[in-house]
Protein backbone atom coordinates (compact mmCIF):
# COMPACT_ATOMS: atom_id res chain seq x y z
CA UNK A 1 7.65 34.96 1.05
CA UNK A 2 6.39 31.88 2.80
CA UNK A 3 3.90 31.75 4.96
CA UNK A 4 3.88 30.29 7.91
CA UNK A 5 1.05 27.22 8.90
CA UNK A 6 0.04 25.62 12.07
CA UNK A 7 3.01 24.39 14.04
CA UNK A 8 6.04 26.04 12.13
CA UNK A 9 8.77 27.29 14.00
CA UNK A 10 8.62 31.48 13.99
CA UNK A 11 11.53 33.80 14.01
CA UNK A 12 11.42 37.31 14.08
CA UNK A 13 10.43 38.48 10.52
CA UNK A 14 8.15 35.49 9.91
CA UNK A 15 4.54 36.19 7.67
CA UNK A 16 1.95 36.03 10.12
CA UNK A 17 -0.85 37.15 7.74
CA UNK A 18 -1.54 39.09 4.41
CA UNK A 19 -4.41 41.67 5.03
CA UNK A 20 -6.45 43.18 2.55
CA UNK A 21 -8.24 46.39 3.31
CA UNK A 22 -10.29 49.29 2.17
CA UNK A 23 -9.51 51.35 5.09
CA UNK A 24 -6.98 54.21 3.79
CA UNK A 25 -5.90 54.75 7.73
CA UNK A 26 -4.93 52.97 10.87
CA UNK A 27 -3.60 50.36 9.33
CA UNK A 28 -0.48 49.81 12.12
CA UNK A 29 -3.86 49.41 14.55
CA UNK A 30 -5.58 46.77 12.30
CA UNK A 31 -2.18 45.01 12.43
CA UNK A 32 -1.32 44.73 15.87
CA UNK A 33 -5.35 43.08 16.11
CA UNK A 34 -4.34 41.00 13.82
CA UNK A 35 -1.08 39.80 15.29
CA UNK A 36 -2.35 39.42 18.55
CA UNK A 37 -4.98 36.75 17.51
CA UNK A 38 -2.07 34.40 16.76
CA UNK A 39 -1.22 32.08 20.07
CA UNK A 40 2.83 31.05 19.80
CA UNK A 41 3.74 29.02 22.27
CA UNK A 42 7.45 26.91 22.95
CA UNK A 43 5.48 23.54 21.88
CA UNK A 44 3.34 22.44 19.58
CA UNK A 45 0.13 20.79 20.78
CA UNK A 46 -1.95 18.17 18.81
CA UNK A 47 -5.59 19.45 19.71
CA UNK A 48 -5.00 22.97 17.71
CA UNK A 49 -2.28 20.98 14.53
CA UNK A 50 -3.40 17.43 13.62
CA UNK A 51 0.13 17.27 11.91
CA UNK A 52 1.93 16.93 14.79
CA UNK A 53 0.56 13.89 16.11
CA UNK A 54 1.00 11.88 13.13
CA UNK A 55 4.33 13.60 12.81
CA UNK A 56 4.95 11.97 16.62
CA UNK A 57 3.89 8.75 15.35
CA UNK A 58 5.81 8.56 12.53
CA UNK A 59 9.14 9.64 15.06
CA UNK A 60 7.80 6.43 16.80
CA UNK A 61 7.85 3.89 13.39
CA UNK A 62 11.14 5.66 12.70
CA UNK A 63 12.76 4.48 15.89
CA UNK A 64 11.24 1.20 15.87
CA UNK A 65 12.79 0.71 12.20
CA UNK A 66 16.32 1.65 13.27
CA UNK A 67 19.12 -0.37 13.47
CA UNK A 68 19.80 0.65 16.83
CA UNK A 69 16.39 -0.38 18.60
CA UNK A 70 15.42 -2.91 16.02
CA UNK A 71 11.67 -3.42 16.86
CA UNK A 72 9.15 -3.11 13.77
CA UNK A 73 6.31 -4.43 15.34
CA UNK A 74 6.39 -1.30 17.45
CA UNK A 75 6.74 0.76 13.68
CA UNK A 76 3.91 -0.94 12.68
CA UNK A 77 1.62 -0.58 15.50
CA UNK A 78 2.57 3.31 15.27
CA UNK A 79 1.94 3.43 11.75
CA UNK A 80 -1.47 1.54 12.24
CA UNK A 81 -2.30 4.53 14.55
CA UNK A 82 -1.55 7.00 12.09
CA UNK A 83 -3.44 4.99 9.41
CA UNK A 84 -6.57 5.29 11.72
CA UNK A 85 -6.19 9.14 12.18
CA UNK A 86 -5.49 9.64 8.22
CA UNK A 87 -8.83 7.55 7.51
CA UNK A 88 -11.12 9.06 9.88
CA UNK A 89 -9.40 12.79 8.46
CA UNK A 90 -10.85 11.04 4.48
CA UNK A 91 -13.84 9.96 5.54
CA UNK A 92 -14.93 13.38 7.38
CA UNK A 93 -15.87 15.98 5.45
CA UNK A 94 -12.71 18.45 5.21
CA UNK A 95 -13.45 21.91 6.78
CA UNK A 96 -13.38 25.15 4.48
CA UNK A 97 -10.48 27.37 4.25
CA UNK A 98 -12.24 30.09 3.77
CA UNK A 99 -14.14 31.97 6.31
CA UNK A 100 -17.00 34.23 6.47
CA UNK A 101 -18.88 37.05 8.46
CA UNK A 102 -22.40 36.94 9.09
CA UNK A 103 -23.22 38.53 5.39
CA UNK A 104 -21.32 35.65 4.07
CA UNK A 105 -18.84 37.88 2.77
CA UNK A 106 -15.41 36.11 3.41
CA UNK A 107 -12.83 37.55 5.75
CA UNK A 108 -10.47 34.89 6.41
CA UNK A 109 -8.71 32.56 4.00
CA UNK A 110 -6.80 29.67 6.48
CA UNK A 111 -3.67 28.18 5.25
CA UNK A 112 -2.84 24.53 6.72
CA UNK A 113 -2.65 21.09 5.62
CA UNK A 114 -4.50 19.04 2.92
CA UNK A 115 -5.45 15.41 3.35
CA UNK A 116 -2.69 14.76 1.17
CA UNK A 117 0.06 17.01 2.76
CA UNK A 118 -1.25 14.39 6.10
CA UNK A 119 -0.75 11.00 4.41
CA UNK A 120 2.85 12.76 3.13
CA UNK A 121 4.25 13.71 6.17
CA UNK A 122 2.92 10.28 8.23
CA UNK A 123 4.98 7.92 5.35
CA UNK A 124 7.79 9.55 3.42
CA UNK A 125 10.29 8.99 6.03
CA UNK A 126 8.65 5.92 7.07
CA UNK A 127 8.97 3.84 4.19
CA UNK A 128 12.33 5.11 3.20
CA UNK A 129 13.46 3.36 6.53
CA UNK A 130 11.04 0.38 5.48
CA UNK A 131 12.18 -0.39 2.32
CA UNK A 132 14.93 -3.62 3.69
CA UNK A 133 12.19 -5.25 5.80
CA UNK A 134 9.46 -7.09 3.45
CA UNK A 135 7.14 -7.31 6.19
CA UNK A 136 7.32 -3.57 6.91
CA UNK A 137 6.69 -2.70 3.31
CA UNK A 138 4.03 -5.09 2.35
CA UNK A 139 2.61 -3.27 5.99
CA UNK A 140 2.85 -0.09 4.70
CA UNK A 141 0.97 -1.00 1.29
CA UNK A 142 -1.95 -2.06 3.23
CA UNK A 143 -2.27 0.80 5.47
CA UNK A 144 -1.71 3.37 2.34
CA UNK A 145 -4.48 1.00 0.58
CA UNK A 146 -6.99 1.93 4.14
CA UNK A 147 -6.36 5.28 3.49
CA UNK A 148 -7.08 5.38 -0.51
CA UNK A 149 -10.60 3.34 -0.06
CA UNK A 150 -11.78 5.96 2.24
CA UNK A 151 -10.49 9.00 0.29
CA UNK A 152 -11.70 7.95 -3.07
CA UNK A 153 -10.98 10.90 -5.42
CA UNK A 154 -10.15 13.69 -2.70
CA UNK A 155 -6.33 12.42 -2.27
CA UNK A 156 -3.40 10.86 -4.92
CA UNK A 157 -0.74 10.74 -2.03
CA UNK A 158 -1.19 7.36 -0.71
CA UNK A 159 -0.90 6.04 -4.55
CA UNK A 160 2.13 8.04 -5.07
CA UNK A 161 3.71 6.66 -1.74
CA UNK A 162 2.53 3.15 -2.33
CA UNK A 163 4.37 3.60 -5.72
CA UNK A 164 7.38 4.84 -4.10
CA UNK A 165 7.50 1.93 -1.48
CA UNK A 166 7.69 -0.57 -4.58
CA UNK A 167 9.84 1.02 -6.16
CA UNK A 168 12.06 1.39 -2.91
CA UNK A 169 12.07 -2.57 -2.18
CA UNK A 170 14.22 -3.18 -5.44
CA UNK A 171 17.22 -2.07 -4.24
CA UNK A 172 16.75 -2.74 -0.31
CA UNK A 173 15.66 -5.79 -0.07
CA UNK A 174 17.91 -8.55 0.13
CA UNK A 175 16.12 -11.48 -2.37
CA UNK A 176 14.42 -11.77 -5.25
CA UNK A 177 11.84 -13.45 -3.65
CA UNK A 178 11.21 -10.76 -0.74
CA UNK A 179 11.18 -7.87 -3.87
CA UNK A 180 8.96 -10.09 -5.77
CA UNK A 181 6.65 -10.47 -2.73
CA UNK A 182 6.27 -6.32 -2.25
CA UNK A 183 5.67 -6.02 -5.75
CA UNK A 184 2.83 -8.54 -6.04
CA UNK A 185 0.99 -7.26 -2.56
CA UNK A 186 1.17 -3.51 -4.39
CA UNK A 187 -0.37 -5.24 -7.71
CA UNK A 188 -2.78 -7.05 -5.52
CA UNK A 189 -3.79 -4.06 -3.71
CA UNK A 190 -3.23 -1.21 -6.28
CA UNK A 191 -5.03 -3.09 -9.16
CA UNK A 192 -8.58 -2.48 -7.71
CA UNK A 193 -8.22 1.11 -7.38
CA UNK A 194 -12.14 2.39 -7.88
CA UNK A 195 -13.55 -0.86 -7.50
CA UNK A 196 -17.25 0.64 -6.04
CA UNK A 197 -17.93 -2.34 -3.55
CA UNK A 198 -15.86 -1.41 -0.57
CA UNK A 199 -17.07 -2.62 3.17
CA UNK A 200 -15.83 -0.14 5.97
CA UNK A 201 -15.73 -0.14 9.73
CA UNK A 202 -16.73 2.80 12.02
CA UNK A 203 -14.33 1.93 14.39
CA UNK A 204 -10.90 1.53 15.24
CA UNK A 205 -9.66 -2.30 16.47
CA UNK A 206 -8.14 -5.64 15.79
């Protein structure tokens, strides 16, 4: 059975928790403490699942990028925003899952989202709804680049998505030239992969 992370939707039935125990009794009691540690609420909320905020900003690129509304630069500001959150997530130092009492013995093992289950969910969609506008794409290459200097070795995603958005621009874009163009800026970027002199900002800005 699946179990369920930070910010899933729960129906009756759901796996809250697996609980391992030497106690031969009261176990319906250690349950219910269990269960009631666990906070559901009709929203999800960004302070207590990171995911969901990227998740809104990616919503945002999505709607910029449609046909309907038309308006990439607001996409790419979104995405820019997301790219800021994914590099300050690489370049802190990602928290533990498991957790321990005071005898260091562990007693919880947490179940939520890697760095690269973030950059995943903030640009699949995305550059699937990129892949006709050169700009967009070339965008999006940079952005996954950000994220893959400040990861280093702790996160393949934004390689595997930069691959994907070449790969994408072949049959979306309208010219040779514009598929040409996407191809060289992911050759450009994706050739220096572990180059050791990198220069990084503390801050987010223009």
């Amino acid at each position: 059975m699946q179990r369920a992370r930070i910010g899933d939707y729960i129906v009756p039935g759901t796996l809250l928790a697996e609980i391992w125990t030497a106690r031969e009794d009261g176990s319906d009691e250690l349950a219910d403490s269990v269960r009631a540690t666990f906070e559901l609420g009709s929203q999800r909320t960004p302070v207590q699942d990171p995911a969901f905020a990227l998740r809104q900003l990616a919503d945002v690129a999505l709607k910029g990028l449609s046909p309907g509304i038309n308006d990439p630069t607001t996409a790419e500001n979104a995405m820019q925003a997301a790219t800021a959150l994914l590099v300050r997530a690489a370049m802190s130092d990602e928290p533990s899952r498991l957790r321990c009492s005071e005898d260091g013995v562990v007693r919880l093992v947490a179940h939520a989202p890697d760095l690269d289950d973030l950059v995943r969910l903030a640009f699949e969609q995305v550059r699937i709804f990129a892949a006709p506008y050169p700009v967009a794409a070339r965008s999006l290459l940079r952005m996954l680049a950000q994220i893959d200097a400040a990861a280093g070795l702790r996160c393949t995603e934004p390689a595997r998505q930069a691959a994907l958005v070449a790969e994408g621009s072949d049959g979306a874009l309208p010219t040779t030239a514009d598929v040409d163009g996407v191809r060289s800026t992911h050759a450009e970027l994706w050739s220096r992969r572990g180059d050791p002199e990198r220069i990084i900002t503390g801050r987010d800005g223009r």
